[in-house]
Protein backbone atom coordinates (compact mmCIF):
# COMPACT_ATOMS: atom_id res chain seq x y z
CA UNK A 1 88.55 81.08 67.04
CA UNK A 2 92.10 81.33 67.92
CA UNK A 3 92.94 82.52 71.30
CA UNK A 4 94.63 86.10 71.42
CA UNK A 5 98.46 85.95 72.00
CA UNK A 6 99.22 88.24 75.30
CA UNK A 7 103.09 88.69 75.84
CA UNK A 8 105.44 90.08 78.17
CA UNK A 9 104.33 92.70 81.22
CA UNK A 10 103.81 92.68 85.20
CA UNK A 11 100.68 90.66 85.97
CA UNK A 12 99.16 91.76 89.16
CA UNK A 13 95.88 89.90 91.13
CA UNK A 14 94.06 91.66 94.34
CA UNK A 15 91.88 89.96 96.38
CA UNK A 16 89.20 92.22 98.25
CA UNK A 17 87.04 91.23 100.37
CA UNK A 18 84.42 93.91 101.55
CA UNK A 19 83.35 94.92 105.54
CA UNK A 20 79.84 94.29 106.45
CA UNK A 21 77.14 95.79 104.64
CA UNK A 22 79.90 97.40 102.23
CA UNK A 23 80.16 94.98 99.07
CA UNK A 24 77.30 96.72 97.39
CA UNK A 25 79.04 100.17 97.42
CA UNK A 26 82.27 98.19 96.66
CA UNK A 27 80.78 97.13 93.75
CA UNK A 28 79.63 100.54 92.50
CA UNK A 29 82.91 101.51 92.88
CA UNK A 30 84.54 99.19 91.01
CA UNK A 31 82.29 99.19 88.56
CA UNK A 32 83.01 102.95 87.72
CA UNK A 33 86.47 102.35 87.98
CA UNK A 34 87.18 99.12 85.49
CA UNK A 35 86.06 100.99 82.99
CA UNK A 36 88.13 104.25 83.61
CA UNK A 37 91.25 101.51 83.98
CA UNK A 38 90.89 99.66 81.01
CA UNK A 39 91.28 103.71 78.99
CA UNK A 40 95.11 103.80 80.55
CA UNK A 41 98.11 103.53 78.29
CA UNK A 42 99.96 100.64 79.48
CA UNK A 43 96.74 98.79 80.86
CA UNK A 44 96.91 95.39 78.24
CA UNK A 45 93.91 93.80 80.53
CA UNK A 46 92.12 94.64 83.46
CA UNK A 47 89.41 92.68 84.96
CA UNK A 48 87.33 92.76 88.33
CA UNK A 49 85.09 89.82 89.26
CA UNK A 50 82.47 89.13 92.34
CA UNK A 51 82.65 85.61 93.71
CA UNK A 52 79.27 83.80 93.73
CA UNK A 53 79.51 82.32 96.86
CA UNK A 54 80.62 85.16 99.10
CA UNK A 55 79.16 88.49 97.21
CA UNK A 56 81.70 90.33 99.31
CA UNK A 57 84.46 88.83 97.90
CA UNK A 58 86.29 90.70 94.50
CA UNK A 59 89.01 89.33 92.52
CA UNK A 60 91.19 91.32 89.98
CA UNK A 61 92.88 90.33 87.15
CA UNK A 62 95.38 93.09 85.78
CA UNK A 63 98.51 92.61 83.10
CA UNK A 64 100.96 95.83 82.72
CA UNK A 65 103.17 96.79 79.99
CA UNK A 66 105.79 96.78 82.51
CA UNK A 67 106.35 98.09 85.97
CA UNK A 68 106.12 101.81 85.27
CA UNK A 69 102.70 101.23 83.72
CA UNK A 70 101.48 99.63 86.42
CA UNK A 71 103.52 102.51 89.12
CA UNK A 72 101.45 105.39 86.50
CA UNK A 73 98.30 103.33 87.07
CA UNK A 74 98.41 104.03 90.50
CA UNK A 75 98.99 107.76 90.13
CA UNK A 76 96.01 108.72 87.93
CA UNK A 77 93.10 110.46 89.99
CA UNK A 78 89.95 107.52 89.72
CA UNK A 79 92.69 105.21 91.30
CA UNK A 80 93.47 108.13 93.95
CA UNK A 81 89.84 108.87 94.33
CA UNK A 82 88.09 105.71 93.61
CA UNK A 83 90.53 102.50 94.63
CA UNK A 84 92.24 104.76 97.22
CA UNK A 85 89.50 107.40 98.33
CA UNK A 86 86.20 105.41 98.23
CA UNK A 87 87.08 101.95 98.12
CA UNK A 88 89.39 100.88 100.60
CA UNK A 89 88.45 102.20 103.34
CA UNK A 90 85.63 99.63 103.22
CA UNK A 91 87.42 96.82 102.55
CA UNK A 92 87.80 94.27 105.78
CA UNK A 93 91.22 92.77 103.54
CA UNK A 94 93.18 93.64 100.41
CA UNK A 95 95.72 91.32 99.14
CA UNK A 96 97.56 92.16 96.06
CA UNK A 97 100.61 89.72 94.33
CA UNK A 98 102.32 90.99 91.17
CA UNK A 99 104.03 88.42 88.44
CA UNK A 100 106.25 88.15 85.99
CA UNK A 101 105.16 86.58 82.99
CA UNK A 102 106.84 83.43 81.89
């Protein structure tokens, strides 16, 4: 099987990592919102993941069209009300690094 060919765009990781007793509702959360995500024009991948070892821990994986798509991404209303709304304010740390792709 030959690997899919993934050019160009703003790559961007976040690292959350969820307040006591919160990373079950965290994960609700971003399990409603990958989905929703994944729909936007401009979104080329988006991908959440739970570590193993620390259940409180979440790692994203996102790759833009370019910086505008990622800019709209964060203007649609499940990132207001979801990432924004519901989400962060239970997070203990957020850490988010964009890239250009090489």
């Amino acid at each position: 099987m030959q690997a899919q060919q993934i050019t160009g765009g703003l790559a961007v990781t976040a690292l959350w990592e969820a307040r006591e007793g919160e990373a079950d509702a965290v994960a609700d959360i971003l399990g409603r919102f990958a989905p929703q995500a994944r729909q936007e024009s401009g979104v080329k991948l988006f991908l959440v993941h739970r570590a193993l070892e620390n259940p409180a821990q979440f790692l994203f994986y996102e790759l833009f069209e370019d910086e505008a798509a990622f800019a709209a991404h964060q203007q649609t209303a499940h990132f207001k009300g979801l990432i924004l709304g519901e989400g962060v304010p239970r997070l203990a740390t957020r850490e988010r690094v964009q890239y250009a792709m090489l």
